[in-house]
N, C-alpha and C. Protein backbone atom coordinates (compact mmCIF):
# COMPACT_ATOMS: atom_id res chain seq x y z
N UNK A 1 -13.70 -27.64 -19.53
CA UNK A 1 -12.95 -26.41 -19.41
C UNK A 1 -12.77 -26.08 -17.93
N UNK A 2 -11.72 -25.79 -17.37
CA UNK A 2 -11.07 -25.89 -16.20
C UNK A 2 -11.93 -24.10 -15.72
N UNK A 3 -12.89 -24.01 -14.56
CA UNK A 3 -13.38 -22.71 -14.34
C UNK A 3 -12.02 -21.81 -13.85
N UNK A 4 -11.02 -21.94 -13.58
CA UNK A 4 -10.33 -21.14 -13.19
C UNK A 4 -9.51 -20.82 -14.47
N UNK A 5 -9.27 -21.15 -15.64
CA UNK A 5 -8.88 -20.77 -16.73
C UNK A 5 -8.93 -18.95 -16.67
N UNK A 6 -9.53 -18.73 -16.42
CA UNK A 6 -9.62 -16.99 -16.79
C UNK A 6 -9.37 -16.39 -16.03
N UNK A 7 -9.15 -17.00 -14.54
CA UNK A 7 -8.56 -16.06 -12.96
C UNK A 7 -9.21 -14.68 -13.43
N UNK A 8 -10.30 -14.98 -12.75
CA UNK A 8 -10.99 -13.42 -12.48
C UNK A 8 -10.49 -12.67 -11.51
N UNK A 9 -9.70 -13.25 -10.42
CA UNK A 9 -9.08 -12.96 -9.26
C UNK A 9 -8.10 -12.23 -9.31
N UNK A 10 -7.26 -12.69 -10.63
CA UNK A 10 -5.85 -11.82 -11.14
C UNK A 10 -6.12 -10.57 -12.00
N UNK A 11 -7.03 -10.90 -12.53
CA UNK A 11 -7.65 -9.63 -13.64
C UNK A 11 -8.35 -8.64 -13.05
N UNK A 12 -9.40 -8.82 -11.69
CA UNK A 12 -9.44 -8.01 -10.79
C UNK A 12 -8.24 -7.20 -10.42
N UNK A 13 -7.48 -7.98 -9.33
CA UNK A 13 -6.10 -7.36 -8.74
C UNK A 13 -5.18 -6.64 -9.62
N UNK A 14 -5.09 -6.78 -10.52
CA UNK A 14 -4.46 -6.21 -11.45
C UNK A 14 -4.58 -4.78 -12.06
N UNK A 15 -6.19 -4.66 -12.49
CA UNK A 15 -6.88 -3.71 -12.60
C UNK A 15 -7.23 -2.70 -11.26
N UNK A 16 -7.21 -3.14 -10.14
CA UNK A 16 -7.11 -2.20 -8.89
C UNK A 16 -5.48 -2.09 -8.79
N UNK A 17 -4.45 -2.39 -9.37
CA UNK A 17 -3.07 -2.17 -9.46
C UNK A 17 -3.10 -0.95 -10.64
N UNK A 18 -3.55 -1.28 -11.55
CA UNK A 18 -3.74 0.21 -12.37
C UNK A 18 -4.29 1.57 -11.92
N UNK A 19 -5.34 1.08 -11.17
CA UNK A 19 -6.25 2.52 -10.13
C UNK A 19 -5.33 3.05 -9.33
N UNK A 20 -4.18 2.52 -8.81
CA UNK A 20 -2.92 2.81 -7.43
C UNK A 20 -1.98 3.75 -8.36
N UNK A 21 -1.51 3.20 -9.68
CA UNK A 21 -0.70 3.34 -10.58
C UNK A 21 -1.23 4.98 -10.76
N UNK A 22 -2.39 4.82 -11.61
CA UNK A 22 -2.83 6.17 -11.91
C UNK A 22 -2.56 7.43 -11.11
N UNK A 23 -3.47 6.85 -9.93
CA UNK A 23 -3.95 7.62 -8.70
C UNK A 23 -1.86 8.32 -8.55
N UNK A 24 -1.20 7.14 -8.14
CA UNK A 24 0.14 7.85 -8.12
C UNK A 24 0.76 8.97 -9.09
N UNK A 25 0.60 8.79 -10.41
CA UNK A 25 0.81 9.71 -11.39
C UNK A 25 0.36 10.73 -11.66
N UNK A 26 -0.64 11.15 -10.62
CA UNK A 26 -1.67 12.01 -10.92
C UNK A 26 -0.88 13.02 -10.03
N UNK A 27 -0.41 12.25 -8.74
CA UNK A 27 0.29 12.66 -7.12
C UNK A 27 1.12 13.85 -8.32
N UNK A 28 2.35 12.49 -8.87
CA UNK A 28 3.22 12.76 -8.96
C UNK A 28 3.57 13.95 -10.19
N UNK A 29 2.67 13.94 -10.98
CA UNK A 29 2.61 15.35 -12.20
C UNK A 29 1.82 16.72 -11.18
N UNK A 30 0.60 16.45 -10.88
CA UNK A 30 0.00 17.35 -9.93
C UNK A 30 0.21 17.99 -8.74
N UNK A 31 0.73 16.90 -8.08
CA UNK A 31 0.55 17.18 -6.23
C UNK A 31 -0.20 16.16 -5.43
N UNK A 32 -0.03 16.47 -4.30
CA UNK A 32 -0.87 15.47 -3.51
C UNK A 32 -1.99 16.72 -3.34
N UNK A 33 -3.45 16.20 -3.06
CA UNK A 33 -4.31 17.56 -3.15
C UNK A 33 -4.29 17.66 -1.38
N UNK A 34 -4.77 19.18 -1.26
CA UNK A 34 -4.72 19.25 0.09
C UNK A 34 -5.26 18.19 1.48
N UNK A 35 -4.99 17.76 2.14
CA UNK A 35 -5.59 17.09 3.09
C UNK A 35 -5.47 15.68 2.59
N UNK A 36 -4.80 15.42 1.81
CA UNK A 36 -5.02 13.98 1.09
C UNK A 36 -3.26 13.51 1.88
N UNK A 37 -3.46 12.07 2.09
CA UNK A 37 -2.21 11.54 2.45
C UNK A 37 -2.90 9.39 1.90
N UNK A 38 -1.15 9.52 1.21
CA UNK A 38 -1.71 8.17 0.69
C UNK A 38 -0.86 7.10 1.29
N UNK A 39 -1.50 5.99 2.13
CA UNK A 39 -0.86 4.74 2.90
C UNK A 39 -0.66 3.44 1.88
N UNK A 40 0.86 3.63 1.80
CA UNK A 40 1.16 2.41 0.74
C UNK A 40 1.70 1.07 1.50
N UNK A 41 1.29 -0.09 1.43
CA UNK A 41 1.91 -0.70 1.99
C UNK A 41 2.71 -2.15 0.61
N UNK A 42 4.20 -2.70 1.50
CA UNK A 42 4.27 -3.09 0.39
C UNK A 42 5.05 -4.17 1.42
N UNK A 43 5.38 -5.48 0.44
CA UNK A 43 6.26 -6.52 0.76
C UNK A 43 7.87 -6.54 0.41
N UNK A 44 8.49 -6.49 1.70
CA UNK A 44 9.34 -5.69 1.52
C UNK A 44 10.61 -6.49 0.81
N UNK A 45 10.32 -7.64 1.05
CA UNK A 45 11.36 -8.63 0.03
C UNK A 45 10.64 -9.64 -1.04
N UNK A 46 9.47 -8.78 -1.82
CA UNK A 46 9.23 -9.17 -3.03
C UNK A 46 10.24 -8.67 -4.14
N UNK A 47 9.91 -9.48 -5.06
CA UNK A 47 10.98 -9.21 -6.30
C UNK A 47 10.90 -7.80 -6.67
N UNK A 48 12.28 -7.33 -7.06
CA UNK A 48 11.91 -5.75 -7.68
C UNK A 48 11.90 -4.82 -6.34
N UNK A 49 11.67 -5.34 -4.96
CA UNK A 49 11.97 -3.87 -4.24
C UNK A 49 13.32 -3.37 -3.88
N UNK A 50 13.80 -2.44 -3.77
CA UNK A 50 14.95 -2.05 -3.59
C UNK A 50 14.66 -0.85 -2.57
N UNK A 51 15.06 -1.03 -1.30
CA UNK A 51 15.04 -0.57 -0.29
C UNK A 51 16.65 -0.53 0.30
N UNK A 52 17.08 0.48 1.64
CA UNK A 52 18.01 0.09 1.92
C UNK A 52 18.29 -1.01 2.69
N UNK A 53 18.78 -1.48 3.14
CA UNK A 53 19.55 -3.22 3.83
C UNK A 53 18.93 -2.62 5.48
N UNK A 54 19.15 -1.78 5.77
CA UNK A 54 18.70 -1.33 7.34
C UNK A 54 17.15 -1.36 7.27
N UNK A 55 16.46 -0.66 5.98
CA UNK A 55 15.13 -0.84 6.67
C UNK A 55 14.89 -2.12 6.38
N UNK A 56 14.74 -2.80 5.20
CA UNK A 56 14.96 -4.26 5.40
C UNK A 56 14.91 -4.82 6.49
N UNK A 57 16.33 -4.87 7.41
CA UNK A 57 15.75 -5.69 8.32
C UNK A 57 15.28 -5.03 9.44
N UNK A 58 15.00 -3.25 9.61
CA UNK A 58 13.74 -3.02 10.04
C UNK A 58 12.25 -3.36 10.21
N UNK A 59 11.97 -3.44 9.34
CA UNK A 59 10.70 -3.89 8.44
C UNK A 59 11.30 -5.27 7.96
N UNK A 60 11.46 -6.41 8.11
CA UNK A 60 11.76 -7.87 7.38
C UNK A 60 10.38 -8.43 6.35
N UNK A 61 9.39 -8.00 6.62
CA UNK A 61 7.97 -8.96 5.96
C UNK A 61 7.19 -7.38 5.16
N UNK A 62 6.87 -6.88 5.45
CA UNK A 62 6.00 -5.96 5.19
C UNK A 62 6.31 -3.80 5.88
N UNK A 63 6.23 -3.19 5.36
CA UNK A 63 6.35 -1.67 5.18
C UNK A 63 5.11 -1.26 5.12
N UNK A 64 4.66 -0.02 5.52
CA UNK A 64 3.59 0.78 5.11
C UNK A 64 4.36 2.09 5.35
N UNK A 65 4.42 2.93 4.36
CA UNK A 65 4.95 4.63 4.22
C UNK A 65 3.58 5.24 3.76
N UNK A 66 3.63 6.36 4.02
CA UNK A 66 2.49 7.51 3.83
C UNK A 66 3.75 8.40 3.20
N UNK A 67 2.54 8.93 2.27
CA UNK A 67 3.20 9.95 1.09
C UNK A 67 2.04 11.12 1.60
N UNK A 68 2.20 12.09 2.38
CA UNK A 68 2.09 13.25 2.48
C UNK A 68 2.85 14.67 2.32
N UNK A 69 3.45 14.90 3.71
CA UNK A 69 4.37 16.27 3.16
C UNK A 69 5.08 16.10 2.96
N UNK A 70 6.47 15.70 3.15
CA UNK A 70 7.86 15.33 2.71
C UNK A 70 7.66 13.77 2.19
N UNK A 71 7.91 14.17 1.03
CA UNK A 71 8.47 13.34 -0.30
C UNK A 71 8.99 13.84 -1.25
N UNK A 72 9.80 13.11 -2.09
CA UNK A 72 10.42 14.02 -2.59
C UNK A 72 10.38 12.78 -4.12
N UNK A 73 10.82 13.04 -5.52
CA UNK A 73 11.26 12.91 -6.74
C UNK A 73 10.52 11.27 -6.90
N UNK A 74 9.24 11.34 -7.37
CA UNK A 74 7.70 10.49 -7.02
C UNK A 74 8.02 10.03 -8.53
N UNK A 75 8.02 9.41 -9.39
CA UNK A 75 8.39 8.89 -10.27
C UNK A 75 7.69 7.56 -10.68
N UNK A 76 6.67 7.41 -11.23
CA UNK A 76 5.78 6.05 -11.64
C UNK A 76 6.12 5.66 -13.16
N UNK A 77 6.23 4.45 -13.75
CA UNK A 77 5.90 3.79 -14.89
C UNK A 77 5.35 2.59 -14.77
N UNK A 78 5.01 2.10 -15.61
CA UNK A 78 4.08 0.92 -16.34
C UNK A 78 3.84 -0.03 -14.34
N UNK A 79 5.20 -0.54 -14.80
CA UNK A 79 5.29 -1.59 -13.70
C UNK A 79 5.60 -1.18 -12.09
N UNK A 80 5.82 0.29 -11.52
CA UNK A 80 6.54 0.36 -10.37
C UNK A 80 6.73 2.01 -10.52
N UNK A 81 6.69 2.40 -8.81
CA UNK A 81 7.13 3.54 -8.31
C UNK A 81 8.28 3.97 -7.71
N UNK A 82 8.54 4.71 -7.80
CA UNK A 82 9.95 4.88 -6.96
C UNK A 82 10.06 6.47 -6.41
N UNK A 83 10.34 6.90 -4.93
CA UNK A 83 10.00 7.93 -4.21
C UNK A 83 11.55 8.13 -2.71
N UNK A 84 11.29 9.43 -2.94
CA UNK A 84 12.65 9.74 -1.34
C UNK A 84 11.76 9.93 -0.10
N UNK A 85 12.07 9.38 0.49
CA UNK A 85 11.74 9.63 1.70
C UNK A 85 12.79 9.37 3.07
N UNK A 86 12.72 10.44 4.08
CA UNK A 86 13.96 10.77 5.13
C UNK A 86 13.19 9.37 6.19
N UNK A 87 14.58 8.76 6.31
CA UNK A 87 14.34 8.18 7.63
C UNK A 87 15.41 7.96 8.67
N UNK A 88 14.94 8.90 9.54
CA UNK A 88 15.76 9.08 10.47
C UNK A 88 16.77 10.68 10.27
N UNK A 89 16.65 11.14 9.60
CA UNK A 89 16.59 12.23 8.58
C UNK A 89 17.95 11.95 7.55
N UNK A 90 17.70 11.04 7.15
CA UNK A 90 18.79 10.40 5.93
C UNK A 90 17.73 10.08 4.92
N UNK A 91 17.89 10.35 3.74
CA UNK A 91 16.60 10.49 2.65
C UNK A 91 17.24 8.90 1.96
N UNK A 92 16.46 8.26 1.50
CA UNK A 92 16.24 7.34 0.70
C UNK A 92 15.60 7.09 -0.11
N UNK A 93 15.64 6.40 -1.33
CA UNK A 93 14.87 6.33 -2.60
C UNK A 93 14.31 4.71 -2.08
N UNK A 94 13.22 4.94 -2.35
CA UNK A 94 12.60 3.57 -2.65
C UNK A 94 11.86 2.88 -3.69
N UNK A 95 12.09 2.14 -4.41
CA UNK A 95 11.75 1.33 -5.63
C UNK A 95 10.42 0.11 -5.30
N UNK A 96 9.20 0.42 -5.79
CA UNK A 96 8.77 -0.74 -5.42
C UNK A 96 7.52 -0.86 -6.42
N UNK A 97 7.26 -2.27 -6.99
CA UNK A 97 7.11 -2.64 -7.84
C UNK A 97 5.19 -2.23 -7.71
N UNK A 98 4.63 -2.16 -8.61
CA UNK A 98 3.24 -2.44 -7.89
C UNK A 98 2.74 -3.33 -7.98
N UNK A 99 3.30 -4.82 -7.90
CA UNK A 99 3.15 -5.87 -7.62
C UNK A 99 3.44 -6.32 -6.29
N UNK A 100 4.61 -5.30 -5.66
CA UNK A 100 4.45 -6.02 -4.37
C UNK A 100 3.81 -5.14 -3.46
N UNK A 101 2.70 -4.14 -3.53
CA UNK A 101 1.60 -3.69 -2.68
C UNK A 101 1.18 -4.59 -2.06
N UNK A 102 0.79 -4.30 -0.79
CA UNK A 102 0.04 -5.29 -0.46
C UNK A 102 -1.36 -4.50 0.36
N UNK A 103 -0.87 -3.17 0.21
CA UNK A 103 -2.16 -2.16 0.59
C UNK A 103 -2.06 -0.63 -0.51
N UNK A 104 -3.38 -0.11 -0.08
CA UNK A 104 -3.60 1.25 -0.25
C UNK A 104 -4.47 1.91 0.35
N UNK A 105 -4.07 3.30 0.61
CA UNK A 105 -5.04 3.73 1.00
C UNK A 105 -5.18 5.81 0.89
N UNK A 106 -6.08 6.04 0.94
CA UNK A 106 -6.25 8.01 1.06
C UNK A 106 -7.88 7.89 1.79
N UNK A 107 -7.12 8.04 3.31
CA UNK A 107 -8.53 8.30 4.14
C UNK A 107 -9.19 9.30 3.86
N UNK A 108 -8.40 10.34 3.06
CA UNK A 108 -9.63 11.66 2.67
C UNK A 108 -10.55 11.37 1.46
N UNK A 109 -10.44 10.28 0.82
CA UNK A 109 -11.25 10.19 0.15
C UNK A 109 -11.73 8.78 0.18
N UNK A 110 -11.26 8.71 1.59
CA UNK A 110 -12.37 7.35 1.96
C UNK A 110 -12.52 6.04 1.04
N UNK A 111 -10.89 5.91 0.75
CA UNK A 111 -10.65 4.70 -0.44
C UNK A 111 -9.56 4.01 0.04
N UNK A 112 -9.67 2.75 0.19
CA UNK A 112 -8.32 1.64 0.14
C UNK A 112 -9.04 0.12 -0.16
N UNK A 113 -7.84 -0.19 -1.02
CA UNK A 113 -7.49 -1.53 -1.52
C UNK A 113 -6.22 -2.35 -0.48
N UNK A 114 -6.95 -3.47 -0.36
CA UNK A 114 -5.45 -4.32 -0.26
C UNK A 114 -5.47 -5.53 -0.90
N UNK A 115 -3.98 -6.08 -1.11
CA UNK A 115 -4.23 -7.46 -2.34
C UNK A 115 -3.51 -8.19 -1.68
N UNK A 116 -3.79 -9.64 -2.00
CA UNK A 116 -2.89 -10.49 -1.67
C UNK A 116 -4.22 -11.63 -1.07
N UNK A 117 -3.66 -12.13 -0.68
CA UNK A 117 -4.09 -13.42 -0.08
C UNK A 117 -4.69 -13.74 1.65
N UNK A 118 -4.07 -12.27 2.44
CA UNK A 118 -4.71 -12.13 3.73
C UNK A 118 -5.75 -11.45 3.51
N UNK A 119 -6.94 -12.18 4.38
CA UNK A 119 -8.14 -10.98 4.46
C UNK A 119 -7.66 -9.77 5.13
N UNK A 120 -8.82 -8.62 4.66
CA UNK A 120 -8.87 -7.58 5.32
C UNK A 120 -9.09 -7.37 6.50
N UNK A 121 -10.27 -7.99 6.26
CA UNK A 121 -10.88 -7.97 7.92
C UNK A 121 -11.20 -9.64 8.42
N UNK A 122 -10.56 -8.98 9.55
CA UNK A 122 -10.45 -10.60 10.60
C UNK A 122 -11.04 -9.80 11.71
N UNK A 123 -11.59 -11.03 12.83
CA UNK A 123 -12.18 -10.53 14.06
C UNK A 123 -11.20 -9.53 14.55
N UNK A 124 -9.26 -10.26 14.39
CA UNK A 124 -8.93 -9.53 15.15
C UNK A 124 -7.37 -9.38 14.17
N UNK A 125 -7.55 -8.09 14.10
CA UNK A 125 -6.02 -7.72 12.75
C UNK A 125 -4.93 -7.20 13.89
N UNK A 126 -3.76 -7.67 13.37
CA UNK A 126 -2.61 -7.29 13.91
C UNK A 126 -2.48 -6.15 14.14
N UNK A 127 -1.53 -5.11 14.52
CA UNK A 127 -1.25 -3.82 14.35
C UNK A 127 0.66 -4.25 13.16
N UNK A 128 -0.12 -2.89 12.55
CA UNK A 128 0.96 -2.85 11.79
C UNK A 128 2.04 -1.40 11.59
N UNK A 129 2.91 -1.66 11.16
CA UNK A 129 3.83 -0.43 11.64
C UNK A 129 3.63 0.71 10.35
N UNK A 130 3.35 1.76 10.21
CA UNK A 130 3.49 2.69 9.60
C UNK A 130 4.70 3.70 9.87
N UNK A 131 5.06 4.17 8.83
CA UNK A 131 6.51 4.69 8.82
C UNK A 131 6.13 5.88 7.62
N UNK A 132 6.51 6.91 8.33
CA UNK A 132 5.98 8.15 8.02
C UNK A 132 7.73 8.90 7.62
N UNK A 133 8.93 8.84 6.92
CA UNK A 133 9.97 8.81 6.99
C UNK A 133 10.43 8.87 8.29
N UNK A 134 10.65 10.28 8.95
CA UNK A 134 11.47 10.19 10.59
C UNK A 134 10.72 9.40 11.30
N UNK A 135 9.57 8.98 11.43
CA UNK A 135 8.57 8.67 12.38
C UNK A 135 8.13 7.13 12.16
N UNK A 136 8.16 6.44 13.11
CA UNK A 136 7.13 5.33 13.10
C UNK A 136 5.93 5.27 14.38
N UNK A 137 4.70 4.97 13.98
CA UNK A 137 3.98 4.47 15.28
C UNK A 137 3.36 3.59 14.14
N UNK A 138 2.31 2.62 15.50
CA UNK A 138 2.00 1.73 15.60
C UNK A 138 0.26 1.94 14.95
N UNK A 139 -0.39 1.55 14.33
CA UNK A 139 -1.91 1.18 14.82
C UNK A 139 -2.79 0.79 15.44
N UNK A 140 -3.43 0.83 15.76
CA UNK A 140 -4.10 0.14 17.25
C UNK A 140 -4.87 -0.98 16.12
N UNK A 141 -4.77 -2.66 17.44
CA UNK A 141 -5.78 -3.30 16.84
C UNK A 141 -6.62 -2.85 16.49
N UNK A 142 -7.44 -3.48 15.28
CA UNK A 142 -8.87 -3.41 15.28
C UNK A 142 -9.78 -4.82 15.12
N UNK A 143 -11.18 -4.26 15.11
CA UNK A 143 -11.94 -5.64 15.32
C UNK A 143 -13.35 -4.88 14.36
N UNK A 144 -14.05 -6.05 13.90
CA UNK A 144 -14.96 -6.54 12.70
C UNK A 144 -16.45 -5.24 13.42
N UNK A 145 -16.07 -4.49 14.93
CA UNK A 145 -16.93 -3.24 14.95
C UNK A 145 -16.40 -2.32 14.10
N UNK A 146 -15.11 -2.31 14.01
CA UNK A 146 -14.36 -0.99 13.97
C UNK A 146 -15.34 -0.39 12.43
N UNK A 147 -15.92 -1.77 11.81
CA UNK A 147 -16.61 -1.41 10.54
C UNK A 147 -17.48 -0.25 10.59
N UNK A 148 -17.83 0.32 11.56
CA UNK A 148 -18.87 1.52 11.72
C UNK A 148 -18.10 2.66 11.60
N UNK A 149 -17.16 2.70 11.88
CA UNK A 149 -16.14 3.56 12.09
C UNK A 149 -15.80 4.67 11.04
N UNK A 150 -16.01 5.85 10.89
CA UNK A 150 -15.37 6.32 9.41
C UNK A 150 -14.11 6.36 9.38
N UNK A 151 -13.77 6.18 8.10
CA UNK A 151 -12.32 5.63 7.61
C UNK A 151 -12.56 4.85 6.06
N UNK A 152 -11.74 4.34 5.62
CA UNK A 152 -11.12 4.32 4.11
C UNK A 152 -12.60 3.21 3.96
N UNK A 153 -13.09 3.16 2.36
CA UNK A 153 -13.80 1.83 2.06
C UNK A 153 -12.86 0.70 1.32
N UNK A 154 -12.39 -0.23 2.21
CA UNK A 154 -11.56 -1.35 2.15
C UNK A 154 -12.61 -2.15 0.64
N UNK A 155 -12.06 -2.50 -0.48
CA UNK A 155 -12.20 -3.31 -1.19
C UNK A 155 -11.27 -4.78 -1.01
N UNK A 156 -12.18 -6.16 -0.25
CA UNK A 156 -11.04 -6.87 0.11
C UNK A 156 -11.52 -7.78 -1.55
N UNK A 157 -10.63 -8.45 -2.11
CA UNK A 157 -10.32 -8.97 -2.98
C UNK A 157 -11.00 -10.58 -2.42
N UNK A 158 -10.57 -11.27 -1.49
CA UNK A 158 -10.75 -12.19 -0.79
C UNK A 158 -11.80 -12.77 -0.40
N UNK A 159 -13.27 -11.99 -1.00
CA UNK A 159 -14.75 -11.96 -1.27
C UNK A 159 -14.82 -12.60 -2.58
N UNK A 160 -13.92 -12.34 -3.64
CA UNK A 160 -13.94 -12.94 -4.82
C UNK A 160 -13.27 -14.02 -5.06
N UNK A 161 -12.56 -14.67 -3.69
CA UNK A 161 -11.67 -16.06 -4.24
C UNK A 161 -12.70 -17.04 -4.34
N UNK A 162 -12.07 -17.92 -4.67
CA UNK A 162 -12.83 -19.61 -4.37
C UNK A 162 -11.62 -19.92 -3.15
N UNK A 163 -12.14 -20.88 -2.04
CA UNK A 163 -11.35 -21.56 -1.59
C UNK A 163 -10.87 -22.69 -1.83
């Protein structure tokens, strides 16, 4: 019997794709609760996203948006979210599957996931662009201290592969 028959790896990821799912529906019937802001990051030309053609090739590989104060018509089912957000102050809907996450996060409650196949933590992680609708900045590198640091508890998936 082949040990990878049961991909514990996918049934994991999957099931932390339901926790994102929820967590969104909760946003989206409720509210975001005070002080809470949630960092989604996603692949921006996986199947199923529908973005406009400009941020596209803004963003070509990967997006991260924060859903804090301005958002607007937050909308989740089974497979995918879809949300407005101004960029540049031109509002756009964005469609994106929750398959092509490739992060999460709500530093106020000191929680993020990311999936996929890159580790979390490397000696030394890129900076990546966050896009807040009008706004983008940057992140500052980080490095394998920054672990002391308070901030989100990263569940990396990538502890549970086989190589």
């Amino acid at each position: 019997m082949n040990d990878n028959c049961l991909n514990y790896e996918k049934l994991v990821e999957d099931a932390l794709r339901t926790v994102v799912r929820e967590a969104l529906r909760k946003v989206a019937s409720d509210g975001l609760p005070t002080g809470h802001h949630l960092y989604i990051s996603f692949k921006t030309r996986a199947k199923g996203v529908q973005i406009a053609d400009n941020l596209r090739d803004q963003f070509p590989d990967e997006m991260t948006i924060i859903l804090q104060n301005q958002y607007w018509d937050l909308k989740v089912d089974d497979a995918q979210f879809r949300v407005t957000l101004n960029f540049d102050n031109v509002p756009h809907q964005l469609v994106i599957p929750l398959a092509a996450m490739s992060g999460f996060a709500d530093q106020r409650a000191n929680f993020g996931l990311q999936f996929g196949k890159d580790p979390i933590i490397n000696k030394t992680k890129a900076s990546t662009s966050i896009v807040t609708g009008d706004k983008t900045k940057k992140d500052p590198p980080t490095t394998e201290q920054d672990d002391d640091m308070p901030g989100p508890k990263i569940v990396a998936l990538d502890a549970f592969r086989k190589n």
